[in-house]
Protein backbone atom coordinates (compact mmCIF):
# COMPACT_ATOMS: atom_id res chain seq x y z
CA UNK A 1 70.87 62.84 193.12
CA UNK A 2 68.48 61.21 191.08
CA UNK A 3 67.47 57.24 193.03
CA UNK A 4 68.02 54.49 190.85
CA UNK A 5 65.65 54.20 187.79
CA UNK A 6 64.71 51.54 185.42
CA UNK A 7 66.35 51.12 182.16
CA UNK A 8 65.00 50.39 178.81
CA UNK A 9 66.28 48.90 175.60
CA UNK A 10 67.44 51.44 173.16
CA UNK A 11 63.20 51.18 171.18
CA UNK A 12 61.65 51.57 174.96
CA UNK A 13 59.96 48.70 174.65
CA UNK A 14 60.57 46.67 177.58
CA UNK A 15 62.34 47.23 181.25
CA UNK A 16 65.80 45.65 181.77
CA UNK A 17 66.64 46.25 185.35
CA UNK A 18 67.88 48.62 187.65
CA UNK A 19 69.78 51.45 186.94
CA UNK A 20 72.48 52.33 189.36
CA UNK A 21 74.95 53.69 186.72
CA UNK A 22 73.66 57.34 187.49
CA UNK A 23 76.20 59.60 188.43
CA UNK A 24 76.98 63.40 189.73
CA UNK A 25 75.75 66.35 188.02
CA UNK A 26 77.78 67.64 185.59
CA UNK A 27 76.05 70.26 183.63
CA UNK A 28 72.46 71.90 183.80
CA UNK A 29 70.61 73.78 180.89
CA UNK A 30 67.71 75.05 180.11
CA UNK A 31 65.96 72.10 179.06
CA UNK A 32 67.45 69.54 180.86
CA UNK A 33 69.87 68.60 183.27
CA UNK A 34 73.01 65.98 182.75
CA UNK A 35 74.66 63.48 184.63
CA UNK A 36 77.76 61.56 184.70
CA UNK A 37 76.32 57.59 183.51
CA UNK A 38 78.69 54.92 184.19
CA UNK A 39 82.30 54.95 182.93
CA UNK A 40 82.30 56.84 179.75
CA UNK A 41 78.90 58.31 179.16
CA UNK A 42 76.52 61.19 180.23
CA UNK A 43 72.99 61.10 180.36
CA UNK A 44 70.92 64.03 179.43
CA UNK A 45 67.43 63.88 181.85
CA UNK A 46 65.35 66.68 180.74
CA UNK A 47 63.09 68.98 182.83
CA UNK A 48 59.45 68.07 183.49
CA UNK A 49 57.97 70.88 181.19
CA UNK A 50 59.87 69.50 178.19
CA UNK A 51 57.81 67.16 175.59
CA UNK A 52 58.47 63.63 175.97
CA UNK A 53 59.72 63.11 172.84
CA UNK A 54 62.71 65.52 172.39
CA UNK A 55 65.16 63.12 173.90
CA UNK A 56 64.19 60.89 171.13
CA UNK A 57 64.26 63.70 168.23
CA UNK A 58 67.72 64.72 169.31
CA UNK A 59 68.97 61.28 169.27
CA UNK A 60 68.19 60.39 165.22
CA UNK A 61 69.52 63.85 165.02
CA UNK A 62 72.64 63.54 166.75
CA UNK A 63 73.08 60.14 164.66
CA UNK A 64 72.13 61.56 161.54
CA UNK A 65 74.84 64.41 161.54
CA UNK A 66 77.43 62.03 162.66
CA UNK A 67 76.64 59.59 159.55
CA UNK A 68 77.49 63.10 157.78
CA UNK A 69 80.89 63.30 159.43
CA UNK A 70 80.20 66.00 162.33
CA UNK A 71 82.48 65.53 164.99
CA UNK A 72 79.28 64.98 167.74
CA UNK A 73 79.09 63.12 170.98
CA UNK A 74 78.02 59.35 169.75
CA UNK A 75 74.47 58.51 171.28
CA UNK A 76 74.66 55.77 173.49
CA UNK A 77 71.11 54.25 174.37
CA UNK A 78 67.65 55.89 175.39
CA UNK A 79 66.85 54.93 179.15
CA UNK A 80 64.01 56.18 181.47
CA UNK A 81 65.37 58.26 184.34
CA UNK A 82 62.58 59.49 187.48
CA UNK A 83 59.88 58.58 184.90
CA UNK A 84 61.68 60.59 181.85
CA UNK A 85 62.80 59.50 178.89
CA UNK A 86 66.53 60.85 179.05
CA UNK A 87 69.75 60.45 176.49
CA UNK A 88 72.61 58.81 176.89
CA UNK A 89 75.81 60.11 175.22
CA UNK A 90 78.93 59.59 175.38
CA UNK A 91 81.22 61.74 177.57
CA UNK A 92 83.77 63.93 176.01
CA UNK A 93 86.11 64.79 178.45
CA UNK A 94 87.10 68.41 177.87
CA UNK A 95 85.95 71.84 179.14
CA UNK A 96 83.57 74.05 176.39
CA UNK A 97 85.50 76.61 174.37
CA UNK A 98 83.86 79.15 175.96
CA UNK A 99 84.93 78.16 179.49
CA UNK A 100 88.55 78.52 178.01
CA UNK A 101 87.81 81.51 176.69
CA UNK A 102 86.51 83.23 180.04
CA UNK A 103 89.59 81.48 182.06
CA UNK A 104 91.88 82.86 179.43
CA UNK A 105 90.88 86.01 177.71
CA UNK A 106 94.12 86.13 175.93
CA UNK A 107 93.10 83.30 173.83
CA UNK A 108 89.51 84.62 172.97
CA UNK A 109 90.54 86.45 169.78
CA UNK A 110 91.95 82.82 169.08
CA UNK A 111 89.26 80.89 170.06
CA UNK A 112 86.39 82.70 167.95
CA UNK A 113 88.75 82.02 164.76
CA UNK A 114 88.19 79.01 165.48
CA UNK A 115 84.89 78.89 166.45
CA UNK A 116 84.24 80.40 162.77
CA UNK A 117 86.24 77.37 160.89
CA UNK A 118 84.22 74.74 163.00
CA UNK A 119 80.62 76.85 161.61
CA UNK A 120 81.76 76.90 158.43
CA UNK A 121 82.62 73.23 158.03
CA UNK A 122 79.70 72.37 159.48
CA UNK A 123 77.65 74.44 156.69
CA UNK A 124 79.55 72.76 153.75
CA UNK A 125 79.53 69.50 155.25
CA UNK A 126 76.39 68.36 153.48
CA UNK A 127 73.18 67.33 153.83
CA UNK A 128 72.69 64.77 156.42
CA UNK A 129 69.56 62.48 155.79
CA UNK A 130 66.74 62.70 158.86
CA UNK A 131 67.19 66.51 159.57
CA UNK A 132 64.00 68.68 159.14
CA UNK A 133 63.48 71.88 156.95
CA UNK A 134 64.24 75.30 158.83
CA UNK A 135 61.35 76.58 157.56
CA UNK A 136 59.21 74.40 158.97
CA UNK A 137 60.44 74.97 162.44
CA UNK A 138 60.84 78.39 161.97
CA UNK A 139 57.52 78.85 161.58
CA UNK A 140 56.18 76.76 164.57
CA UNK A 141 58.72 79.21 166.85
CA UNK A 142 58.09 82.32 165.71
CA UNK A 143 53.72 81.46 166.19
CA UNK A 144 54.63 80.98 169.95
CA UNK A 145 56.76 83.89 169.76
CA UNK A 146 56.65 85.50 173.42
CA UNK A 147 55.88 89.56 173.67
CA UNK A 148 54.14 89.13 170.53
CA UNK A 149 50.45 89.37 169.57
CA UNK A 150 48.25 87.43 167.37
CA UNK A 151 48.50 89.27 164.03
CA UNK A 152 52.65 89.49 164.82
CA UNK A 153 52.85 85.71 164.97
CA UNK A 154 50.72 85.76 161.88
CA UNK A 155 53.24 88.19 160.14
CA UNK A 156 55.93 86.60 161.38
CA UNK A 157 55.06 83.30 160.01
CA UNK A 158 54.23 84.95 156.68
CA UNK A 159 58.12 86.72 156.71
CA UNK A 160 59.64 83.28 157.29
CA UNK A 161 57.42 82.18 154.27
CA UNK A 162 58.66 84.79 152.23
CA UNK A 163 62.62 83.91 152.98
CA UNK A 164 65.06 82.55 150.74
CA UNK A 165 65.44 78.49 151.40
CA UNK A 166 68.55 77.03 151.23
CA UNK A 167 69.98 73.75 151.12
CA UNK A 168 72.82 73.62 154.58
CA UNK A 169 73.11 71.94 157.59
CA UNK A 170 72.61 74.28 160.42
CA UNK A 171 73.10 73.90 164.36
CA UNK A 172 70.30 76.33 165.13
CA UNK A 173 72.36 77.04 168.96
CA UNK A 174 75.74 77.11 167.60
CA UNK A 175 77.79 79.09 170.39
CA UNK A 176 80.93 78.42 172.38
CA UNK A 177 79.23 76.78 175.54
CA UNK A 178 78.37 74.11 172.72
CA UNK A 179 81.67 73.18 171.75
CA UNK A 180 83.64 71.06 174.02
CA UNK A 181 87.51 70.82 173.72
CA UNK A 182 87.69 67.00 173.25
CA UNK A 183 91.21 65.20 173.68
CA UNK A 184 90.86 64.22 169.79
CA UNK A 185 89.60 67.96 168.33
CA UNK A 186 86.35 70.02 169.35
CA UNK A 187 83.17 68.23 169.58
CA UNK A 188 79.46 69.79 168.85
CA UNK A 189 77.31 69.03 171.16
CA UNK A 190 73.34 69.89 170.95
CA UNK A 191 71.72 68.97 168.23
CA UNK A 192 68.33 69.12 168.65
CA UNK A 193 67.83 72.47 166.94
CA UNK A 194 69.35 70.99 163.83
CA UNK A 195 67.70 71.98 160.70
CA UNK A 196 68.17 71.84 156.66
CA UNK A 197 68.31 75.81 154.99
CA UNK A 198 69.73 78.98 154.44
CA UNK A 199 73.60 79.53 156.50
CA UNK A 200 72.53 82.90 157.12
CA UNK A 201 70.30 81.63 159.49
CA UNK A 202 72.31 79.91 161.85
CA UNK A 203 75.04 83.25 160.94
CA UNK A 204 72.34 85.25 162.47
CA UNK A 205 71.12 83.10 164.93
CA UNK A 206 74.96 83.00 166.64
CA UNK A 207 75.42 86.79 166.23
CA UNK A 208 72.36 87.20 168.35
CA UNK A 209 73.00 84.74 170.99
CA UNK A 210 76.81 86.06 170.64
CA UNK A 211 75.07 89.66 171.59
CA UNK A 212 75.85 91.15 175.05
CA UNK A 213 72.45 91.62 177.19
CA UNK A 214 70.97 95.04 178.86
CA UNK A 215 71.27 93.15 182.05
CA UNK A 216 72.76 89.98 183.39
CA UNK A 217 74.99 87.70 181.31
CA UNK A 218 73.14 85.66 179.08
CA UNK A 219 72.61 82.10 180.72
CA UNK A 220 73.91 79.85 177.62
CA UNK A 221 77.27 81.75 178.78
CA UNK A 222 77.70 82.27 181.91
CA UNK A 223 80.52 84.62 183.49
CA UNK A 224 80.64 86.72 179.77
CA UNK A 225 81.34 90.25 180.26
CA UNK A 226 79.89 93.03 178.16
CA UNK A 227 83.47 93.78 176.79
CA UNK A 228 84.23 89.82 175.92
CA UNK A 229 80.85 89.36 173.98
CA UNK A 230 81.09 92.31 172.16
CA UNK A 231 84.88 91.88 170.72
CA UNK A 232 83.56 88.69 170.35
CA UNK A 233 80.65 89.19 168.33
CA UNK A 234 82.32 92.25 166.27
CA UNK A 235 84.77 89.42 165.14
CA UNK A 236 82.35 86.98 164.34
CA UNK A 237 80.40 89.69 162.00
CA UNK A 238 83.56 90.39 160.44
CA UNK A 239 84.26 86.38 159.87
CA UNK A 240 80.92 86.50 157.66
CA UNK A 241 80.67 89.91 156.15
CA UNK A 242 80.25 88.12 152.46
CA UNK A 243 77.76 86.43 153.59
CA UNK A 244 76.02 88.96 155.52
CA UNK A 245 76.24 91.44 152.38
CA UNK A 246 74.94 89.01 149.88
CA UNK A 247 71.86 88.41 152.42
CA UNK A 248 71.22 92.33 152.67
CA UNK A 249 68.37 92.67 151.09
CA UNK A 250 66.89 89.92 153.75
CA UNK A 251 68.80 90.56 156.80
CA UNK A 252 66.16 92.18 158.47
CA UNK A 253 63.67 89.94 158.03
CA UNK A 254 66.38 87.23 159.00
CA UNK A 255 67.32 89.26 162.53
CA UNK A 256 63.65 89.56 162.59
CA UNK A 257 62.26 86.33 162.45
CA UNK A 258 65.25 84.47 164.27
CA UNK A 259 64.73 86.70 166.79
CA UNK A 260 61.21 85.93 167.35
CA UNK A 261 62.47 82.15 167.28
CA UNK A 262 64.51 83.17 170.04
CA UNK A 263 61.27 84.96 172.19
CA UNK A 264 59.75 81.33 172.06
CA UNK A 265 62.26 79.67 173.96
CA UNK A 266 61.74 81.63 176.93
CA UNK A 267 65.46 81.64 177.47
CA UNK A 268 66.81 85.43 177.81
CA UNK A 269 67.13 87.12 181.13
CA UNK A 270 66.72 90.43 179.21
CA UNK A 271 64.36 89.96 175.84
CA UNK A 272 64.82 94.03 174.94
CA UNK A 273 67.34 93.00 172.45
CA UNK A 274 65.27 90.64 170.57
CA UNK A 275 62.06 92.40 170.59
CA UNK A 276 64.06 95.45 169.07
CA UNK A 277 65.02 92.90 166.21
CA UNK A 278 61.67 91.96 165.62
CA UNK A 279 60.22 96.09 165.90
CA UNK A 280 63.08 96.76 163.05
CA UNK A 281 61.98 93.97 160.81
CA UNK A 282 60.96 96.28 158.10
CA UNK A 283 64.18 98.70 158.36
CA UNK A 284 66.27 97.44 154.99
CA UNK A 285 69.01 99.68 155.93
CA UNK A 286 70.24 97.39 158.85
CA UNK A 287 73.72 98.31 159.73
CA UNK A 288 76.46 95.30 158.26
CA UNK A 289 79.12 96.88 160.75
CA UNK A 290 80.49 95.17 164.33
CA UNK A 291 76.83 95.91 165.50
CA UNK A 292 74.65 94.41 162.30
């Protein structure tokens, strides 16, 4: 455990006192690592490789998507943590959806329903105030793009250029583990991927990480079988086959360049997948079946 740390008011200006309120581990991703934080809250302390400022970022995102109406953890306070600048939220009590869905495999067919409803209201929900362009972002990712060369990031960036905008609030890691099963309803939890543009993106961007891996389960869902992610992503296709058919004539370039996105995070065990998304970027005859 973490020794006590200082806290700071919610601007980080000044130091208020001690902070004993620091609790057990709870949960551990790939950027950061959270705690239990007093009564009712968690605090998100993230790694020592991750920017200072993306606790902040997430915050006025997380706020900004609530002012919208998103049923998201409420952000409690910004306090510094072992010299890090970590989140406070508050604590939904409530396993993920896709720890219910592992546990209980009879409710998975169930479960991705609803995990469709909760993406779709969340792209007609509007467009919060304070969320950057997915373009913009995009383009950063896919230039850091690992297993790529120069010229590739080059192209890539040139792709995303070349993609239809669009004006929709997406997630950009919208996936069971991110869902908790809140007393009140499901909560989103997350946000600091959040972007303004086209739904296909985030459409795509779930269908990949809702892909089973050549190897080891993928880490953002731990305990998934090969059988379970793949009934789970044919279903999810199926959910959005409009919308996947009225992208067609970009859907390559979208599993393409969201793949590449992907290869900058550094966050697959196996990348094969994704680097065969970005090799097929210029195929136009990609499949809109359970496999897309």
């Amino acid at each position: 455990m973490l020794s006590p740390a200082l806290i700071w008011d919610h601007r980080g200006c000044k130091a208020l006192g001690v902070d004993t309120r620091l609790g057990e581990l709870v949960g551990r991703g790939r950027t950061s690592d959270v705690y239990a934080y007093g009564e009712d809250s968690v605090v998100k302390v993230p790694h020592h490789d991750v920017p200072a400022d993306w606790p902040g970022l997430e915050a006025t995102l997380t706020e900004a998507v609530r002012r919208q109406g998103v049923p998201a953890a409420a952000v409690r306070d910004l306090v510094e943590i072992g010299g890090r600048t970590a989140l406070v939220l508050e604590r939904v009590n409530g396993v993920s959806m896709w720890q219910q869905m592992v546990s209980d495999p009879d409710r998975a067919s169930s479960l991705a329903n609803d995990f469709v409803a909760i993406q779709r209201s969340l792209l007609s929900i509007g467009i919060p105030d304070d969320v950057p362009d997915l373009t913009d972002r995009l383009i950063r990712k896919v230039r850091a793009a690992a297993g790529l060369t120069s010229a590739e990031h080059e192209e890539a960036a040139a792709l995303v250029e070349a993609l239809p905008r669009g004006a929709a609030l997406l997630h950009g890691d919208f996936h069971p583990g991110n869902i908790l099963m809140g007393a009140n309803g499901p909560v989103v939890i997350d946000w600091f991927d959040a972007t303004i543009g086209h739904p296909v993106a985030d459409i795509v961007r779930s269908s990949i990480l809702l892909q089973p891996s050549h190897s080891a389960a993928p880490e953002h869902l731990p305990d998934a079988t090969p059988e379970l992610l793949d009934a789970l992503r044919q279903l999810y296709v199926a959910a959005f086959r409009v919308e996947l058919e009225a992208a067609h004539a970009d859907l390559a370039t979208w599993r393409a360049t969201i793949a590449a996105a992907r290869l900058s995070e550094k966050a697959e065990v196996d990348e094969t997948g994704l680097l065969s998304m970005w090799t097929a970027r210029h195929d136009n005859l990609v499949a809109l079946g359970p496999t897309m």
